[in-house]
Structure formats: structure tokens, C-alpha cells
N, C-alpha and C. Protein backbone atom coordinates (compact mmCIF):
# COMPACT_ATOMS: atom_id res chain seq x y z
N UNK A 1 0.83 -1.18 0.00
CA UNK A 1 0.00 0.00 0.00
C UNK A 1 0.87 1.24 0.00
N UNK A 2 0.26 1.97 -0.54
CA UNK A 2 0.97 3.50 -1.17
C UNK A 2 0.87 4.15 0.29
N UNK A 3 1.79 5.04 1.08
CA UNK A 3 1.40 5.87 2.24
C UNK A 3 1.25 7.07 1.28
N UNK A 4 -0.12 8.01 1.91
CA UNK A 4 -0.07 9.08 1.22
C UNK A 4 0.38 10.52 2.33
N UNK A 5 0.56 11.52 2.17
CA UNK A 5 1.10 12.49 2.77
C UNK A 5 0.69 13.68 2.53
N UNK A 6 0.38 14.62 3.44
CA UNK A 6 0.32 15.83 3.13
C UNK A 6 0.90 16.73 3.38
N UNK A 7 1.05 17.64 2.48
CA UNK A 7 2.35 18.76 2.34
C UNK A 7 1.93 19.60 3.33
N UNK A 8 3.39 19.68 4.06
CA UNK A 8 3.56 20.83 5.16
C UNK A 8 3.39 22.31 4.44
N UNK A 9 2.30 23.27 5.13
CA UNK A 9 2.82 24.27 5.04
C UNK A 9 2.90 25.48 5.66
N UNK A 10 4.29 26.06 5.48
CA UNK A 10 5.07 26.74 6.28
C UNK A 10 3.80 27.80 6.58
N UNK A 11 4.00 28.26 7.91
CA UNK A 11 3.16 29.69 8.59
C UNK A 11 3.28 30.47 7.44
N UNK A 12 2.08 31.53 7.58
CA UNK A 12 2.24 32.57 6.75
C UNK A 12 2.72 34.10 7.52
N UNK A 13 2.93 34.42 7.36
CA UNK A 13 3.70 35.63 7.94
C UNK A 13 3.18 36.93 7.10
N UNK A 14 2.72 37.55 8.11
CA UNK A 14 2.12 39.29 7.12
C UNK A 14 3.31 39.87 6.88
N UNK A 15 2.92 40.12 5.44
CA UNK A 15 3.41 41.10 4.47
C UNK A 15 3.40 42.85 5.14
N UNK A 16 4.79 43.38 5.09
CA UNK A 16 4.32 44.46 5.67
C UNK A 16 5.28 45.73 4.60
N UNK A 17 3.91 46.49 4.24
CA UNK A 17 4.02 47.23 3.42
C UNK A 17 4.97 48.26 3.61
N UNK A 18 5.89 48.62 2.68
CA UNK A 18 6.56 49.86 2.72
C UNK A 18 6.07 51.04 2.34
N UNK A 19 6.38 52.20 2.95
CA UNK A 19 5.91 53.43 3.36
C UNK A 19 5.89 53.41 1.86
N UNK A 20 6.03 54.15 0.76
CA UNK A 20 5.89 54.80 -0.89
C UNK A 20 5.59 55.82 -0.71
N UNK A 21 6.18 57.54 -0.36
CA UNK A 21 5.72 58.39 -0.29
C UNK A 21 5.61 59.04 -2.03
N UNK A 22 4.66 59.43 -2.03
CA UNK A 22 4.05 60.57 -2.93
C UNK A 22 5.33 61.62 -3.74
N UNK A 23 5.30 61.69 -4.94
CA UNK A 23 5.92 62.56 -5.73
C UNK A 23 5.82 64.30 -5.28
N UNK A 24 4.63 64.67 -4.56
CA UNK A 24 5.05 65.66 -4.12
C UNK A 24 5.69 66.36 -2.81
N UNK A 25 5.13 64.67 -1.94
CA UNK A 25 6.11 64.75 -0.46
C UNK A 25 7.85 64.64 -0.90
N UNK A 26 7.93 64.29 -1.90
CA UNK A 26 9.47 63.86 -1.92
C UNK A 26 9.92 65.69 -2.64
N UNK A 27 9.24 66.39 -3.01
CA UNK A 27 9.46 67.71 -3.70
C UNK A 27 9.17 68.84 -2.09
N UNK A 28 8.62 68.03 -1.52
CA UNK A 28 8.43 68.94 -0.30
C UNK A 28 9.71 68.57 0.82
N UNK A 29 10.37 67.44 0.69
CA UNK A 29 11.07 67.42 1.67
C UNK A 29 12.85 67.83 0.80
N UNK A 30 12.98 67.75 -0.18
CA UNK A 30 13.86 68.27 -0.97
C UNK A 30 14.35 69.66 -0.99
N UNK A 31 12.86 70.37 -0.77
CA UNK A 31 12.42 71.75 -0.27
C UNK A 31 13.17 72.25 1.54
N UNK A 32 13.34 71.06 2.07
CA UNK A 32 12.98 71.34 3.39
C UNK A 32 14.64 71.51 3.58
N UNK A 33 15.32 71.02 2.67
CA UNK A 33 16.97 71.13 3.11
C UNK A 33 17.66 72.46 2.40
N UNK A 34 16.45 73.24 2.17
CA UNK A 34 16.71 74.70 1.96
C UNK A 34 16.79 75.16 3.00
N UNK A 35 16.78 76.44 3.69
CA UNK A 35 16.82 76.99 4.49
C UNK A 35 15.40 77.73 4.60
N UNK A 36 15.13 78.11 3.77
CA UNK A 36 13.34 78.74 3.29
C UNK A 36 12.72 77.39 4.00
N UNK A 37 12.58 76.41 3.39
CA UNK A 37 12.17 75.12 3.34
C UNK A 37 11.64 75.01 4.85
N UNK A 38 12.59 74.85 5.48
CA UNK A 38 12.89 74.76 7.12
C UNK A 38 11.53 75.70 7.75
N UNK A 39 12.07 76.70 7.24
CA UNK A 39 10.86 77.87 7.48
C UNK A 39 9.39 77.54 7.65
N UNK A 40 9.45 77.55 6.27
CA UNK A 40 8.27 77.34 6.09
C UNK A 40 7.41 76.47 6.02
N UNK A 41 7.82 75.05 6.61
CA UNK A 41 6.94 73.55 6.80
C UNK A 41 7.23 73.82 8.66
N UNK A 42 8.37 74.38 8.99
CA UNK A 42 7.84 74.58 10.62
C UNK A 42 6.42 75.41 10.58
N UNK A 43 5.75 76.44 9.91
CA UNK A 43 4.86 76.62 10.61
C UNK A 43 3.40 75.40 9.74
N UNK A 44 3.36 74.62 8.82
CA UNK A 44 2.30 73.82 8.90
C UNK A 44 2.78 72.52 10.16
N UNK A 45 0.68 72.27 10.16
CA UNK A 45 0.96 71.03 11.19
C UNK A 45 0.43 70.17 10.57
N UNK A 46 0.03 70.17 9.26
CA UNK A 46 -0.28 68.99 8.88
C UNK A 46 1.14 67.68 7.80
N UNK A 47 2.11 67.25 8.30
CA UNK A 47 3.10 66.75 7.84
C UNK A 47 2.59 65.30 8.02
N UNK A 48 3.08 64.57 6.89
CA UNK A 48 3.41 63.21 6.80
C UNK A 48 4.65 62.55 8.19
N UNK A 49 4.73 61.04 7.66
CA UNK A 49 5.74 60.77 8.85
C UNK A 49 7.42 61.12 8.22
N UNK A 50 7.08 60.91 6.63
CA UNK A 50 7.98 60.98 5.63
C UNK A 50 8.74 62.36 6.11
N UNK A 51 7.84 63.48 5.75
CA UNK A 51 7.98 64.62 5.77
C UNK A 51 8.52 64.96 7.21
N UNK A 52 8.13 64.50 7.73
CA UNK A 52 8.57 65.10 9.24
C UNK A 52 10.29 64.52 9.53
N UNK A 53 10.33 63.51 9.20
CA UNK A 53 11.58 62.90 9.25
C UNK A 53 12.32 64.07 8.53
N UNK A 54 12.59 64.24 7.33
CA UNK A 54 13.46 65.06 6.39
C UNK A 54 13.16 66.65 7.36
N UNK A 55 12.09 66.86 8.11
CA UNK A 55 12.13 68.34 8.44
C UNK A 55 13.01 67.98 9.71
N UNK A 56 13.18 66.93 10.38
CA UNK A 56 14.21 66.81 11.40
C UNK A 56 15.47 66.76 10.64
N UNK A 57 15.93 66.08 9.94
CA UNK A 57 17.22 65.80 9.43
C UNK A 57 17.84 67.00 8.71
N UNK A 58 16.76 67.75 8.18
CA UNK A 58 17.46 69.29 7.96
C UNK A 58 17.88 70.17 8.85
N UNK A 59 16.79 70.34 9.87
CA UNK A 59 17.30 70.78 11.29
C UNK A 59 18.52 70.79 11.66
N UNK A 60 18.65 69.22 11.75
CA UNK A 60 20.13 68.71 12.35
C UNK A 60 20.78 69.43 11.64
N UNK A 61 20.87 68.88 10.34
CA UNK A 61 21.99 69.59 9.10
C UNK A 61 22.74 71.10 9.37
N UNK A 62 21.63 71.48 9.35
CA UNK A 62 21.95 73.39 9.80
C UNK A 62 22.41 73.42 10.72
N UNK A 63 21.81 73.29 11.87
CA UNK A 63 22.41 73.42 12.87
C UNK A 63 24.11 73.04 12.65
N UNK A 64 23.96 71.97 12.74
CA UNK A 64 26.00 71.41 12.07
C UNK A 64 26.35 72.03 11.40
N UNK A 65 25.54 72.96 10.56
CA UNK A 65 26.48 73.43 9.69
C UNK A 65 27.03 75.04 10.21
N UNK A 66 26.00 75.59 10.85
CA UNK A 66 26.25 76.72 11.66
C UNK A 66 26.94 76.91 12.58
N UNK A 67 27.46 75.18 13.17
CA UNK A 67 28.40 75.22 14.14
C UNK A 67 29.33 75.41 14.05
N UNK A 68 29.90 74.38 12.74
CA UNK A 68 30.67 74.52 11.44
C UNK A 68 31.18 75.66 11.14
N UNK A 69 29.89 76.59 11.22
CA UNK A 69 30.24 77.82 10.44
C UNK A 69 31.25 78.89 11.47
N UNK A 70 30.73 78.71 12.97
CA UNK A 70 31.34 79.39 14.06
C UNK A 70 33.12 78.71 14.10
N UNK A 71 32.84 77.86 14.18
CA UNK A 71 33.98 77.27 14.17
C UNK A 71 35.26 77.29 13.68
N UNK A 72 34.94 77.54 12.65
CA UNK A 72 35.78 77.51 11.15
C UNK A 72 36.35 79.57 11.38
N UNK A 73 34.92 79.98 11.89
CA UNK A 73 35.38 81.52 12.04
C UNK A 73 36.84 81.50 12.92
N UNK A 74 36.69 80.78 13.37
CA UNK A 74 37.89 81.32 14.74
C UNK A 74 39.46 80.43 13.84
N UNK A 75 38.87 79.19 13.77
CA UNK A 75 39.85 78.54 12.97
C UNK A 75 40.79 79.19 11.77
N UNK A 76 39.95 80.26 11.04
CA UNK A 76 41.14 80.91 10.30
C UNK A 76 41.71 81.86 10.77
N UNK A 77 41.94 82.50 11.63
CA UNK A 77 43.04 83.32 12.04
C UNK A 77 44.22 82.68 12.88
N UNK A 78 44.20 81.15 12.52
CA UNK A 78 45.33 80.08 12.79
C UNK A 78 46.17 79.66 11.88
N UNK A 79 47.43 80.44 11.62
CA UNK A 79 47.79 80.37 9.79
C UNK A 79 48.34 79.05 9.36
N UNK A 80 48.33 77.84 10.14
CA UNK A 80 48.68 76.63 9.69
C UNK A 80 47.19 75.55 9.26
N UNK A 81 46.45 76.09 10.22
CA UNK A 81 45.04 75.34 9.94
C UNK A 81 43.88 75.88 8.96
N UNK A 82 44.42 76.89 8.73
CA UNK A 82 43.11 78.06 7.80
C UNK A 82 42.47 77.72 6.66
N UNK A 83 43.18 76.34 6.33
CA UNK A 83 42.35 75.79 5.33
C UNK A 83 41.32 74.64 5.50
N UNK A 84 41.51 74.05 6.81
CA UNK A 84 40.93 73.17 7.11
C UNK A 84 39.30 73.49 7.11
N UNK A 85 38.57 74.72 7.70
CA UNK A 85 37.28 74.93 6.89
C UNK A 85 36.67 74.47 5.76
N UNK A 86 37.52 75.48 4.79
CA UNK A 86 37.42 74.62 3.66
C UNK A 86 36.64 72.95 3.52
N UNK A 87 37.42 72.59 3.53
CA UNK A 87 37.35 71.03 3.60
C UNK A 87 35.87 70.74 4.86
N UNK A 88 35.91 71.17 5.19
CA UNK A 88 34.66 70.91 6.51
C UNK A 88 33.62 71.28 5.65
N UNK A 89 33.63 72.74 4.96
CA UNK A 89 32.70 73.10 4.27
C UNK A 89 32.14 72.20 3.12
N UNK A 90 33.05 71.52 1.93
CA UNK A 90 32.90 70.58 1.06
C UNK A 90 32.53 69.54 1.51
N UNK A 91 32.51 68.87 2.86
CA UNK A 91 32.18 68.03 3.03
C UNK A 91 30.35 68.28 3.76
N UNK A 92 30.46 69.81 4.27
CA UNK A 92 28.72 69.70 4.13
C UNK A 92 28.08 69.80 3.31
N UNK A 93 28.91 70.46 2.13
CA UNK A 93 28.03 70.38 0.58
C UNK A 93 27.90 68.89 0.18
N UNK A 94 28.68 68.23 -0.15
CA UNK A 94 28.55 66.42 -0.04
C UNK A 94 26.99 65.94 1.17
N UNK A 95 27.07 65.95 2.10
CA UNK A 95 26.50 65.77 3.16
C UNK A 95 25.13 66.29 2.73
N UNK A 96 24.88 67.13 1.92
CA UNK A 96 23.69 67.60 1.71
C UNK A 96 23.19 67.26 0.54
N UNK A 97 24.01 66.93 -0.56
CA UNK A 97 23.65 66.31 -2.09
C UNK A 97 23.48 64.99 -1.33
N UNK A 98 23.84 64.41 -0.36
CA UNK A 98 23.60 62.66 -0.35
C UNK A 98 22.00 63.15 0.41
N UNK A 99 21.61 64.08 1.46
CA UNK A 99 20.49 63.86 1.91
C UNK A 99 19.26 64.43 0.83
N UNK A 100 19.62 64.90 -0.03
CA UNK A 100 18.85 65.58 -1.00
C UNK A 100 18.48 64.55 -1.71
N UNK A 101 19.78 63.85 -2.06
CA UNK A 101 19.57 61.94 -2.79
C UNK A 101 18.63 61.25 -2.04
N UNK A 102 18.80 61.14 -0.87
CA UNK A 102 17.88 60.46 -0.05
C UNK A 102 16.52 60.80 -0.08
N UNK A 103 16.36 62.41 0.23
CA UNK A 103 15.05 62.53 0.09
C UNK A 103 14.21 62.65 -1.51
N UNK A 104 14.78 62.59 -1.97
CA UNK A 104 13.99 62.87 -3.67
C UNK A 104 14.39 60.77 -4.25
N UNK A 105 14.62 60.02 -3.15
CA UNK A 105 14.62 58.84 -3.69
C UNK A 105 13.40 57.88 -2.77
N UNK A 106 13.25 58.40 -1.62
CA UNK A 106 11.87 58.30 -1.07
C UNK A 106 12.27 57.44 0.28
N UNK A 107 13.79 57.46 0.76
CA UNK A 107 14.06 56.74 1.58
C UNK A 107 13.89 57.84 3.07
N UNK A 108 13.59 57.10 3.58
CA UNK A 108 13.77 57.66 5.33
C UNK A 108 13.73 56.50 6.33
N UNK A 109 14.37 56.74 7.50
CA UNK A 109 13.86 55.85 8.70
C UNK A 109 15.33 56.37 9.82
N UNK A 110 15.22 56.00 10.76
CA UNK A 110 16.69 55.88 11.32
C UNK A 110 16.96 54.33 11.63
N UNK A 111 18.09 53.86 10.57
CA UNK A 111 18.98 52.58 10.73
C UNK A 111 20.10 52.29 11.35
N UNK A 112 20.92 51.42 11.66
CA UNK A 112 22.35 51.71 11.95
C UNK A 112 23.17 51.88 10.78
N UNK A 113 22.49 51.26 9.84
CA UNK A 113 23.52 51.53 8.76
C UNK A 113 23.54 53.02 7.93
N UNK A 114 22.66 53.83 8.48
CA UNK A 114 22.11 55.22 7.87
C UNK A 114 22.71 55.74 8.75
N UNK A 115 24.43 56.21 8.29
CA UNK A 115 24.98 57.37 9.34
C UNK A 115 24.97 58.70 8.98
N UNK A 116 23.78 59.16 7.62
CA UNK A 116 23.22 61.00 7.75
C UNK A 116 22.06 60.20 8.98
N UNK A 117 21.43 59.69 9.78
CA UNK A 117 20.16 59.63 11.03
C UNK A 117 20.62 60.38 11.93
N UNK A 118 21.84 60.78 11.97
CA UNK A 118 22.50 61.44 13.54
C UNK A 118 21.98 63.13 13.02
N UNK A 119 21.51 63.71 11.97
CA UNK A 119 21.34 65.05 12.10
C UNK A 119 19.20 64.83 12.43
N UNK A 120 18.68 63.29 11.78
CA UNK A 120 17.63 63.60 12.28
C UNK A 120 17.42 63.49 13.93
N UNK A 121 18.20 62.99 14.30
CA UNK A 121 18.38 62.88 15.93
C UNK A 121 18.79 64.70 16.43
N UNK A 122 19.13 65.20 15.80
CA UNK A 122 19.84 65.99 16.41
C UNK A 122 18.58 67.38 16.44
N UNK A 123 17.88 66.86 14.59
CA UNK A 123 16.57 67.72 14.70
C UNK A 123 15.77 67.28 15.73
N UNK A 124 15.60 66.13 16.18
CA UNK A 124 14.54 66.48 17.27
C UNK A 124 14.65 66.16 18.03
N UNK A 125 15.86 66.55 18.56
CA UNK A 125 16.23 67.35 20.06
C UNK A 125 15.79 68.93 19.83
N UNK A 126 16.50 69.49 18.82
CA UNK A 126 15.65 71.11 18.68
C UNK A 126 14.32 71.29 18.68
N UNK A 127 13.83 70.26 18.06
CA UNK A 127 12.32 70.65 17.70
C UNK A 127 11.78 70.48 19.54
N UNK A 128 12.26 69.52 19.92
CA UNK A 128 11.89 68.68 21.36
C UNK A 128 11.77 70.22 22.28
N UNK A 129 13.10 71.36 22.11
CA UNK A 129 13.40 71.84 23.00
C UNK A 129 12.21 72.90 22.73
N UNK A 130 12.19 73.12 21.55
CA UNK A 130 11.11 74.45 21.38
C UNK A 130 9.98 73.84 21.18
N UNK A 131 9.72 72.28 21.87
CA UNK A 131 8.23 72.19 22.04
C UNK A 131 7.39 72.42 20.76
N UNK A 132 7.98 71.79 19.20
CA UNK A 132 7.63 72.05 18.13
C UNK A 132 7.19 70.54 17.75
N UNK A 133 5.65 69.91 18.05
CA UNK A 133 5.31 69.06 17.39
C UNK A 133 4.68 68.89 16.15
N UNK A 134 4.45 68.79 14.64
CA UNK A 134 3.87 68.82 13.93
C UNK A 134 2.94 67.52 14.04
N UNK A 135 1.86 68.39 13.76
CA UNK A 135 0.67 66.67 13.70
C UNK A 135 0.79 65.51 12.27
N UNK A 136 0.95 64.92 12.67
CA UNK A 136 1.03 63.76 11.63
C UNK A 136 -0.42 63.13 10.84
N UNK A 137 -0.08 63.23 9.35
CA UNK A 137 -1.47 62.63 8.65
C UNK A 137 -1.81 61.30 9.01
């Protein structure tokens, strides 16, 4: 006699959808690593989660870069180091074409392997301090 058998099958496990933000959230958060940008999505409260992410990570950005910017002031009237700005500076222009890449490619989250996440960390600590929540859609 034949044994007959029935096929195991494996658990199913939910499918879990990735975020896909919208062609014009990705033009709005592209927007946001302007300096205008910044501006002017702090005063709406109606932001995505997308959007809100990139309005932290610009935050951060500036801020670093303004620190940057103090920094570098004092640093050139040191006539062996006076170029080293420079180079700090090119590397926030870099730093900002990769988050600009990021946001006009529709990626966000904080990963470990995503080391621009340390300026969205850093946005919302600012936002945290001035008590700036935007409501989420």
C-alpha cells in the first residue's frame, strides 16, 4: 500500500508594506533642506511621517552646519590650519547632495547603517526643546 502524505505548510507571515511616499512629499522634503524650506513647513501642522523625518534631518543639518560655520570663524586666524574649513565646508556640501539623494529617492527611517540619522536625531532634540510638534497625517 501507497502511504499518502500531506504537504507541510510553512506559517504565513504578514506582508508588511513599505511606506511609498508621494511625488510631491518627496518635492516637499527636498524643499525642506533649503533653508526657506525649514521655514516654512515649521509653521504647517499637517506633515506626513515621511515629511517630518526630512524636516528633522534638515534641522540637524543646519544646525551642524552653523556650528561649522562658528567654528571655522575662529579657525582661520590660525595660519597653519586656515584651510581646514574649507574642507569641513565641502564636506557639508557632499553631506547635503547625499540627503537631498535620499530625500527625492523616497528613503527615510533611522537605521544603523544610515549614518546621515544622527542630524535627524539631532533635529529632534531642537524641535523637542522648542516644544515644536507637527501633527502627523
Amino acid at each position: 500500500m501507497a502511504e499518502t502524505t500531506t504537504p507541510i505548510t510553512p506559517p504565513v507571515t504578514p506582508q508588511v508594506q513599505a511606506y511609498l511616499p508621494s511625488s510631491v512629499e518627496k518635492k516637499r522634503a527636498v524643499v525642506m533642506y533649503l533653508l526657506i524650506g525649514i521655514i516654512w513647513w515649521l509653521g504647517k501642522t499637517d506633515q506626513s511621517e515621511y515629511e517630518s523625518f526630512h524636516l528633522k534631518q534638515a534641522m540637524g543639518r543646519w544646525i551642524i552646519f552653523v556650528l561649522c560655520l562658528f567654528l571655522s570663524l575662529i579657525l582661520l586666524f590660525i595660519p597653519l590650519i586656515k584651510y581646514i574649513p574649507l574642507f569641513v565646508f565641502l564636506g557639508m556640501i557632499i553631506i547635503l547632495g547625499l540627503c537631498i539623494k535620499q530625500a527625492s529617492d523616497g528613503k527615510f527611517g533611522i537605521k544603523k547603517e544610515n549614518s546621515l540619522s544622527l542630524f535627524a536625531g539631532i533635529g529632534e532634540w531642537i524641535l523637542g526643546i522648542f516644544e515644536i510638534k507637527p501633527d502627523k497625517q
